[in-house]
N, C-alpha and C. Protein backbone atom coordinates (compact mmCIF):
# COMPACT_ATOMS: atom_id res chain seq x y z
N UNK A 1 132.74 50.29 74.52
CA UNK A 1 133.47 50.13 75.77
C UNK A 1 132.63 50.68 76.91
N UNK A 2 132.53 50.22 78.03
CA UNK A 2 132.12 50.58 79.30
C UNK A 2 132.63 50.23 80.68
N UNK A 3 132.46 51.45 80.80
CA UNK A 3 133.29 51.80 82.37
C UNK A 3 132.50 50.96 83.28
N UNK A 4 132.85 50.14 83.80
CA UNK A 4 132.25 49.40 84.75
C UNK A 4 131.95 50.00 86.12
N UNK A 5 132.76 51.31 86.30
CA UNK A 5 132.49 51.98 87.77
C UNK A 5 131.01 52.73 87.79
N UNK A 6 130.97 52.59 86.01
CA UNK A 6 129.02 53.37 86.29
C UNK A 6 128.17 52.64 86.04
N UNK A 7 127.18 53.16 86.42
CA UNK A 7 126.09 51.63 86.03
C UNK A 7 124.85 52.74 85.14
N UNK A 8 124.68 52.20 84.20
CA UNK A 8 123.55 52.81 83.26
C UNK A 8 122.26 52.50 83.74
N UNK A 9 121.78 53.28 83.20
CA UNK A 9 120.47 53.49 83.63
C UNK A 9 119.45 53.95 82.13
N UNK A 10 117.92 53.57 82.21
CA UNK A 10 117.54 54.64 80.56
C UNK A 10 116.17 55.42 81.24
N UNK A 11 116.03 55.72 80.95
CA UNK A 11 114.43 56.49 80.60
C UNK A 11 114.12 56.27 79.24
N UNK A 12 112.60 56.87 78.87
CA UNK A 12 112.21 56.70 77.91
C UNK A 12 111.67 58.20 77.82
N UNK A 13 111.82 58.47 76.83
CA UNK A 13 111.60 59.67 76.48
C UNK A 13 110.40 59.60 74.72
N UNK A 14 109.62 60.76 74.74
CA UNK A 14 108.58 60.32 73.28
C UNK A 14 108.71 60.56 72.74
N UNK A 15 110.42 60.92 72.21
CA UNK A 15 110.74 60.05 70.56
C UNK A 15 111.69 58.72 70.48
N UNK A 16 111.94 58.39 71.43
CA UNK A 16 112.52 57.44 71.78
C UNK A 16 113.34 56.59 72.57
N UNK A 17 114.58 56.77 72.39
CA UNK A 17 115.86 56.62 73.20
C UNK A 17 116.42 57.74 74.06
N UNK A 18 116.81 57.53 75.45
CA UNK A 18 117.30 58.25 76.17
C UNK A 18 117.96 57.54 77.09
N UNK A 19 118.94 58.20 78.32
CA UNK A 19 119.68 57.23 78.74
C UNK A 19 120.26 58.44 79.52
N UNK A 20 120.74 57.87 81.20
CA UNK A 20 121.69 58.53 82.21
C UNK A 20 122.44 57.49 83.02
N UNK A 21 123.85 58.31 83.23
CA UNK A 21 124.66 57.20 84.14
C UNK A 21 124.36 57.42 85.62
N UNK A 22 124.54 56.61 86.43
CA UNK A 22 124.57 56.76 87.95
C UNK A 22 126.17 56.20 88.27
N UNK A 23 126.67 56.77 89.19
CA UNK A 23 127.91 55.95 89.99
C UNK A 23 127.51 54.94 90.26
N UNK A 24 128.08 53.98 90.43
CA UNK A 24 127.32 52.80 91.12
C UNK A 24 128.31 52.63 92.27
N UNK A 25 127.73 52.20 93.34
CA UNK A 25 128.06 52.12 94.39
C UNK A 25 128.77 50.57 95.11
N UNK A 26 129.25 50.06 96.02
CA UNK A 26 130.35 49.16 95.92
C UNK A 26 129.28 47.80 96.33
N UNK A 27 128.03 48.07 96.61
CA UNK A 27 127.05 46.84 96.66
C UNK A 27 126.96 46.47 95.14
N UNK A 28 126.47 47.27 94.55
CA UNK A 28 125.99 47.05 93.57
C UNK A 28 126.29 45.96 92.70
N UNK A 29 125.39 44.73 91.60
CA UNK A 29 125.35 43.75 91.38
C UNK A 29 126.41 44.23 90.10
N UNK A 30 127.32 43.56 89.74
CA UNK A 30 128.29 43.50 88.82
C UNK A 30 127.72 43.76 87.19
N UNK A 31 128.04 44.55 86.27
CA UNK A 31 127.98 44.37 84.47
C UNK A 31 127.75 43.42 84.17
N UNK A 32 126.59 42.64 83.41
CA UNK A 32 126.92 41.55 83.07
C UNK A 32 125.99 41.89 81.68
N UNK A 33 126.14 43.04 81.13
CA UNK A 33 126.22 43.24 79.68
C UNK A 33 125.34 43.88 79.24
N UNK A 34 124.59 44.12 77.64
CA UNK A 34 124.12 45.23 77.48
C UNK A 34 123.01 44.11 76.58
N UNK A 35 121.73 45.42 77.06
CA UNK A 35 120.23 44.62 76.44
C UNK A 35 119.77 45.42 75.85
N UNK A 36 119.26 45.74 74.84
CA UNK A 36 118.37 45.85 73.63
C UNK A 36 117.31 45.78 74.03
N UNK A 37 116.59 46.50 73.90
CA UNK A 37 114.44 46.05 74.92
C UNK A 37 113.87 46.83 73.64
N UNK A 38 113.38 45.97 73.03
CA UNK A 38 112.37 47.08 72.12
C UNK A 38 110.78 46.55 72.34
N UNK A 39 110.04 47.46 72.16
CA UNK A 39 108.23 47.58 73.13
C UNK A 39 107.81 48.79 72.58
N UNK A 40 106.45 48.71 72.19
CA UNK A 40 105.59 49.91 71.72
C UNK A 40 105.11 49.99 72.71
N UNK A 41 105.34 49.52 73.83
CA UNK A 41 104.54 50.11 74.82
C UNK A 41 105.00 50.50 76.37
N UNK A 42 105.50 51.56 76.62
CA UNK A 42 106.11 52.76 77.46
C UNK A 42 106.54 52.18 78.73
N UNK A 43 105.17 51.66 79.37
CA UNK A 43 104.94 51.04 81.03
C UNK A 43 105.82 50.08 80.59
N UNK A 44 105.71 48.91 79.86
CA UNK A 44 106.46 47.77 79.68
C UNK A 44 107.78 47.91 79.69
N UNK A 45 108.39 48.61 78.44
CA UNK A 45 109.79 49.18 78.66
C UNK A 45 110.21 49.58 79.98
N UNK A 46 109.90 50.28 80.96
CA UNK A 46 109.96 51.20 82.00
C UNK A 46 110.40 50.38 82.92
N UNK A 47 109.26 48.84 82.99
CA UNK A 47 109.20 48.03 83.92
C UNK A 47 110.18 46.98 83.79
N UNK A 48 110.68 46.98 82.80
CA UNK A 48 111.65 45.64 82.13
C UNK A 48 113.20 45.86 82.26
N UNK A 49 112.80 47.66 82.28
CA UNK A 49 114.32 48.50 82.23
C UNK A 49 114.83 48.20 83.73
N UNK A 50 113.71 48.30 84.79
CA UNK A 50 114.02 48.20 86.13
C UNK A 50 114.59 46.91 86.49
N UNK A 51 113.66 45.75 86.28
CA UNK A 51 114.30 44.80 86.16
C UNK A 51 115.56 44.36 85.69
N UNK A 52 116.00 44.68 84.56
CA UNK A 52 117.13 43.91 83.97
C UNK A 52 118.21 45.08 84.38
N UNK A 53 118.03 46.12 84.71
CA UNK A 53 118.83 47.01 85.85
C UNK A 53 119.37 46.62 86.54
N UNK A 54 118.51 46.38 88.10
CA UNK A 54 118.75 45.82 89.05
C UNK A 54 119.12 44.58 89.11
N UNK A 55 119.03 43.56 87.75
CA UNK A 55 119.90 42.21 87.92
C UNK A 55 121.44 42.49 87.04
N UNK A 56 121.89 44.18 87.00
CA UNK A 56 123.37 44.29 86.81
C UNK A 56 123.55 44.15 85.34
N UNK A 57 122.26 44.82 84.12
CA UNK A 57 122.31 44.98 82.60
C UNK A 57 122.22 46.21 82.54
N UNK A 58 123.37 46.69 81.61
CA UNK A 58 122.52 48.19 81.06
C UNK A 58 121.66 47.65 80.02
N UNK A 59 120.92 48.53 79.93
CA UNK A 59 119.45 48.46 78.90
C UNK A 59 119.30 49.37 77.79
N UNK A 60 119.04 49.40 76.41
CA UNK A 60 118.80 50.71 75.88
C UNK A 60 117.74 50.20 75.52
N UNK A 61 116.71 50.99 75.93
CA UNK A 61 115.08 50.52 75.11
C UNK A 61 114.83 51.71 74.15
N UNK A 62 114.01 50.92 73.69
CA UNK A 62 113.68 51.86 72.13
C UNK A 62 112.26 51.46 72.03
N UNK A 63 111.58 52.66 71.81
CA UNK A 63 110.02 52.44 71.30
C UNK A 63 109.54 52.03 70.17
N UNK A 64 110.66 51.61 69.09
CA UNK A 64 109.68 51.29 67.75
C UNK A 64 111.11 50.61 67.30
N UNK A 65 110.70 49.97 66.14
CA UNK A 65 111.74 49.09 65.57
C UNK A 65 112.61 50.04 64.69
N UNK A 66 112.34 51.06 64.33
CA UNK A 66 112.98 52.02 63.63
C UNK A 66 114.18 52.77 64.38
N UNK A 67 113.60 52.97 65.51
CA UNK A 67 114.27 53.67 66.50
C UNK A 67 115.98 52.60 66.79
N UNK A 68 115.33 51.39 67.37
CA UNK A 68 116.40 50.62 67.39
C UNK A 68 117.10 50.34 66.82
N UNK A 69 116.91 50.21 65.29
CA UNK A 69 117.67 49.72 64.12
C UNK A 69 118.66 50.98 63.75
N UNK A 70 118.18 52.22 64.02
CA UNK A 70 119.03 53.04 64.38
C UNK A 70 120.03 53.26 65.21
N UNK A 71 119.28 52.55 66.18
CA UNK A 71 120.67 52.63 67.17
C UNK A 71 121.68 51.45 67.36
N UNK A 72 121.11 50.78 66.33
CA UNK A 72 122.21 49.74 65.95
C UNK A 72 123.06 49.97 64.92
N UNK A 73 122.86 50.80 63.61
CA UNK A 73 123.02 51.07 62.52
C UNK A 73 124.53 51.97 63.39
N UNK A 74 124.54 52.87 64.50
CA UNK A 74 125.00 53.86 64.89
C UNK A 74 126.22 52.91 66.10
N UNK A 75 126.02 51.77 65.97
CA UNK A 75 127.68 51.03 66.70
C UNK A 75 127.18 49.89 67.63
N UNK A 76 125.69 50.22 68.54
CA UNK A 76 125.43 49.26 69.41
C UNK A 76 125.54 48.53 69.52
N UNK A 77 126.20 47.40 69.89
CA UNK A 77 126.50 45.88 70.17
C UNK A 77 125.85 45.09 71.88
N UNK A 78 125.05 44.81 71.08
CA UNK A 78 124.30 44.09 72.42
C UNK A 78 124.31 42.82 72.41
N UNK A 79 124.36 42.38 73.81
CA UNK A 79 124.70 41.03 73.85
C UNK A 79 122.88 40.42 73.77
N UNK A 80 122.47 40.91 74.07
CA UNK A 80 121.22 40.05 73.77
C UNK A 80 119.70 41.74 73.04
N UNK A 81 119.19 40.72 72.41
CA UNK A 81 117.58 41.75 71.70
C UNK A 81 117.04 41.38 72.09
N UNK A 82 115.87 42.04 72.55
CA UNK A 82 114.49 41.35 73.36
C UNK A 82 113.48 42.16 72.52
N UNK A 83 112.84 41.69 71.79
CA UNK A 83 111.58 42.39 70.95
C UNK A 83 110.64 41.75 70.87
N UNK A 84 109.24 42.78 71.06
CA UNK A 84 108.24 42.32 70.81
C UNK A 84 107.76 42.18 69.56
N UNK A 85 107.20 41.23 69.05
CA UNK A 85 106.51 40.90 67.89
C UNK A 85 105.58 41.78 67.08
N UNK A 86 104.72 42.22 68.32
CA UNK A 86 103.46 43.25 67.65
C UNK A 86 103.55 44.41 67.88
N UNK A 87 103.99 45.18 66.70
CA UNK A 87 104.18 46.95 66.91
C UNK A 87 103.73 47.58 65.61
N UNK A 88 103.32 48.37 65.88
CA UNK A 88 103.88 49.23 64.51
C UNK A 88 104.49 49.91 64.04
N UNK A 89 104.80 50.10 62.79
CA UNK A 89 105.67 50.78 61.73
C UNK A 89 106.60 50.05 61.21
N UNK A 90 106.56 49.02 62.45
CA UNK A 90 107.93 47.88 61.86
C UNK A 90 107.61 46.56 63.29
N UNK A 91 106.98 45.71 62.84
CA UNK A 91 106.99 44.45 63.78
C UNK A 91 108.46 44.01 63.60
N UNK A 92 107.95 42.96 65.09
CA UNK A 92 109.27 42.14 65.29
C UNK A 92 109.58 41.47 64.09
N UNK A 93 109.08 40.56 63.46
CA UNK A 93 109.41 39.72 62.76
C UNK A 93 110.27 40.51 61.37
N UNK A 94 109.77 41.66 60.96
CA UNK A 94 110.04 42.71 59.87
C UNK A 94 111.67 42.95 60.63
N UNK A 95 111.38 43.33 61.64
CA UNK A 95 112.72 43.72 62.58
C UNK A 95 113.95 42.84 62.37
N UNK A 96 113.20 41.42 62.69
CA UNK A 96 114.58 40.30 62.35
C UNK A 96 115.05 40.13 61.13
N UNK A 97 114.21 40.42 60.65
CA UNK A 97 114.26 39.91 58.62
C UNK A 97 115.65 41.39 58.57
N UNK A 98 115.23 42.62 58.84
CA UNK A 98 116.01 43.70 58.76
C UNK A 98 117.56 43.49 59.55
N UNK A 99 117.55 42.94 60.30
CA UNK A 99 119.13 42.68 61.29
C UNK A 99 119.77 41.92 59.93
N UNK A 100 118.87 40.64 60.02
CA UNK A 100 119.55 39.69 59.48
C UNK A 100 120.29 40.52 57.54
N UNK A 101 119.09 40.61 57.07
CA UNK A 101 119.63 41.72 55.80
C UNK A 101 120.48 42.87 56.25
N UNK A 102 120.68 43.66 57.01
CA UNK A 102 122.03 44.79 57.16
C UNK A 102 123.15 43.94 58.02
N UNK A 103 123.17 42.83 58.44
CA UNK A 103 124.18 42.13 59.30
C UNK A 103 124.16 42.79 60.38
N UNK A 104 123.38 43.34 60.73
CA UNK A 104 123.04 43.99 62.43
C UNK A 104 123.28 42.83 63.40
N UNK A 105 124.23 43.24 64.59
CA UNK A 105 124.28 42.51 65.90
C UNK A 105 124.21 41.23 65.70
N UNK A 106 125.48 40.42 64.42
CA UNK A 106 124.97 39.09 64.18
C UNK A 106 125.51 37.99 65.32
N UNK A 107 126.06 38.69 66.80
CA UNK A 107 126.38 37.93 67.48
C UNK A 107 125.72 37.90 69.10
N UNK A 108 124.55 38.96 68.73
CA UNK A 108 123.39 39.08 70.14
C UNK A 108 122.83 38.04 69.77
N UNK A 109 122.09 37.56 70.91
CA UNK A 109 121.20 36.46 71.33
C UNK A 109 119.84 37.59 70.64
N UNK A 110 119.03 36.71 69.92
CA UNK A 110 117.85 37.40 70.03
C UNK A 110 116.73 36.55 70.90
N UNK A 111 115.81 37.64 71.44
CA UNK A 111 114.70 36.18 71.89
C UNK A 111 113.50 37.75 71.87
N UNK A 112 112.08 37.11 71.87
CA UNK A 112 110.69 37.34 71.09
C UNK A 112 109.73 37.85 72.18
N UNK A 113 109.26 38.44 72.64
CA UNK A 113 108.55 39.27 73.76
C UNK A 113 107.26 38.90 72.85
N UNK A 114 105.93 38.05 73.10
CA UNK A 114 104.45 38.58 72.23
C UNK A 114 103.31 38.11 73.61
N UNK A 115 102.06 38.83 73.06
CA UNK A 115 101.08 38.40 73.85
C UNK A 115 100.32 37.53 73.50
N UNK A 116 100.79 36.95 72.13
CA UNK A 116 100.14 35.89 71.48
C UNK A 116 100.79 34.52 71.44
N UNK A 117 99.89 33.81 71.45
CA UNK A 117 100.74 32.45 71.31
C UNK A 117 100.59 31.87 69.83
N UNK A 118 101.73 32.42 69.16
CA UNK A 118 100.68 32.17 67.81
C UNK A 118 101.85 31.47 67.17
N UNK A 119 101.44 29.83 66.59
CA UNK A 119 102.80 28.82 66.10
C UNK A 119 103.17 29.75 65.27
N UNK A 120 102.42 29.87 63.98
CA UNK A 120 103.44 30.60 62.89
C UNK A 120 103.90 31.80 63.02
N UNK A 121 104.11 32.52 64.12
CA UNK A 121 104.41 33.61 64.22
C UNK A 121 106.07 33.21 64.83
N UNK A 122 105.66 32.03 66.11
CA UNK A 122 106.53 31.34 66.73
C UNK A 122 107.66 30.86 65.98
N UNK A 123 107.45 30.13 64.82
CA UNK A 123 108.35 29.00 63.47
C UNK A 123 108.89 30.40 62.92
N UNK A 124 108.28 31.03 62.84
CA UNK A 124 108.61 32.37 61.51
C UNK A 124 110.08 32.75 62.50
N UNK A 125 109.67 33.25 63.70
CA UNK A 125 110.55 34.10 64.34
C UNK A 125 111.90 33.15 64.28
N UNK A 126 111.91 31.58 65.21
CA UNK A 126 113.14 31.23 65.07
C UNK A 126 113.45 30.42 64.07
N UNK A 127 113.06 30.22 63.05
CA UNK A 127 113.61 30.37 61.49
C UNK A 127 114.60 31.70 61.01
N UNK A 128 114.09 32.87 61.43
CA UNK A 128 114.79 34.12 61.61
C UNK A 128 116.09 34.45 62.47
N UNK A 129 116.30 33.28 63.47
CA UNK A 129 117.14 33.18 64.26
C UNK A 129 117.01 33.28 65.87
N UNK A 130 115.81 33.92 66.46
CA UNK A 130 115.07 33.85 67.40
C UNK A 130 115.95 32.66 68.64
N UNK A 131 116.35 32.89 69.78
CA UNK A 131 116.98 31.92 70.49
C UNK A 131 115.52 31.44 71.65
N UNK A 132 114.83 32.59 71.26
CA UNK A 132 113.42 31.93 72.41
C UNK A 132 112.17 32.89 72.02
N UNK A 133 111.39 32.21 72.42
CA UNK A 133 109.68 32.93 72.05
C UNK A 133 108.95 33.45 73.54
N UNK A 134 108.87 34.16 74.08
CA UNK A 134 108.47 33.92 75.26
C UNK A 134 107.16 35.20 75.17
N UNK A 135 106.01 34.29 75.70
CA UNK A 135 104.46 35.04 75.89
C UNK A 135 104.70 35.90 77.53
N UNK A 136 104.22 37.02 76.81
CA UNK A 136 104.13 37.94 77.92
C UNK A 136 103.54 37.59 79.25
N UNK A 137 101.94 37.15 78.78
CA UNK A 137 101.31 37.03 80.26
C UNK A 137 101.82 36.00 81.07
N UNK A 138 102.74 35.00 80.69
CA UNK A 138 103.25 33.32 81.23
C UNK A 138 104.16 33.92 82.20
N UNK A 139 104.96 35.38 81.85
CA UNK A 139 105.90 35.48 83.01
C UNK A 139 105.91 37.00 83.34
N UNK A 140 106.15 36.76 84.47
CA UNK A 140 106.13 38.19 85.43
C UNK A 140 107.92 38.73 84.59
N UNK A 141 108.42 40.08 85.08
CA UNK A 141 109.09 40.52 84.20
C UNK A 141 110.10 39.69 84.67
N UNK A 142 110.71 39.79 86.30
CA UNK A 142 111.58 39.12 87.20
C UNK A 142 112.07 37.80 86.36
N UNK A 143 110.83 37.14 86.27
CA UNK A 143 111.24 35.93 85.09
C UNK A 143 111.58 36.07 84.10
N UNK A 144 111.16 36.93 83.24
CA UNK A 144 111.76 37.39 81.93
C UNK A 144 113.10 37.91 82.26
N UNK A 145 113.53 37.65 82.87
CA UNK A 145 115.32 38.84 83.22
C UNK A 145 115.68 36.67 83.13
N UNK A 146 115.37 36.15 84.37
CA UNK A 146 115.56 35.15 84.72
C UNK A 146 115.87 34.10 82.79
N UNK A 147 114.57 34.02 82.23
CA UNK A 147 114.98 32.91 81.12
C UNK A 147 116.26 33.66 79.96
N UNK A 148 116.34 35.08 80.09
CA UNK A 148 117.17 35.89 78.78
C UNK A 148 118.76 35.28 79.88
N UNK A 149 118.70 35.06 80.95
CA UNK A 149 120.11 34.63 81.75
C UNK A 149 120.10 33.02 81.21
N UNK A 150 119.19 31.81 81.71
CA UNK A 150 118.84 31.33 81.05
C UNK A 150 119.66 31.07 79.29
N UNK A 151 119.28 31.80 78.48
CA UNK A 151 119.61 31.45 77.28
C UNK A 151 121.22 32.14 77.15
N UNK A 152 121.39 33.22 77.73
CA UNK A 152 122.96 33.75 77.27
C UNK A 152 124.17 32.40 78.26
N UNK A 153 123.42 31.80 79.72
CA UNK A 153 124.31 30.93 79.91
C UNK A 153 124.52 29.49 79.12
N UNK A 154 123.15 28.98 78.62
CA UNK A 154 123.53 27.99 77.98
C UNK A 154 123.89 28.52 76.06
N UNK A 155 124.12 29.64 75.59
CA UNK A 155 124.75 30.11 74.67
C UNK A 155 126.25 29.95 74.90
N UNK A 156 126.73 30.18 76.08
CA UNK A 156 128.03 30.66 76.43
C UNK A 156 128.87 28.93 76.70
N UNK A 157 127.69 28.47 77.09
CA UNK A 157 128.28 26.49 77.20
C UNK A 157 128.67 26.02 75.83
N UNK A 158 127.39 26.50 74.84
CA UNK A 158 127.80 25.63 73.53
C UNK A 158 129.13 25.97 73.01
């Protein structure tokens, strides 16, 4: 459940997950649900958190796939996952295989954060269930907020 009068906010902290509320104030762009960001890499998270912030998402990012799966294991229900493919201790693809085996979040949108354009990595992921593949360098983050709206509105048509 969430109070819609606050608006979340995360940091990242180096073991993982962290998170503070702000009031939100009567401009402010409306809830329009909760995102999942997982990234081995700090700046990225940081920058993605801002973004999908300021277009009115709370965010919980998580630095490793372990981290997240924890914090799914622990109630999280997110309307959409955004993970990158290449990490370690636990890649994306290991990541999806793991949702899909514990029945984790079987009703978030997932979609694929990589810097590679790589088909079988691509087939693998949405065989896994993957709703989109999207290469890092093709879009600035702004856009990446933009196609994850994109896929939850035409989710919400079908």
């Amino acid at each position: 459940y969430w109070n819609l009068n606050w608006k979340y906010y995360r940091t990242i902290s180096s073991i993982g997950c962290s998170w503070f509320w702000k009031q939100r104030s009567m401009s402010d762009i409306p809830y329009k649900g909760t995102v999942l960001l997982l990234d081995d890499d700090k700046f990225l998270l940081d920058m993605y958190t801002a973004k999908f912030n300021a277009a009115g998402y709370a965010i919980e990012a998580c630095l490793s796939g372990k981290i997240a799966l924890t914090t799914l294991r622990n109630g999280l229900k997110p309307a959409v996952i955004l993970f990158d493919i290449t990490m370690p201790e636990l890649d994306g693809l290991s990541f999806l295989k793991t949702l899909s085996d514990e029945g984790l979040a079987p009703d978030a949108l997932k979609i694929a954060l990589s810097n590679r354009d790589n088909e079988t990595e691509k087939t693998e992921a949405l065989k896994l269930g993957t709703a989109r593949y999207i290469i890092k360098a093709s879009m600035i983050p702004s856009e990446v907020v933009g196609a994850v709206e994109e896929v939850l509105a035409r989710n919400k048509s079908q």
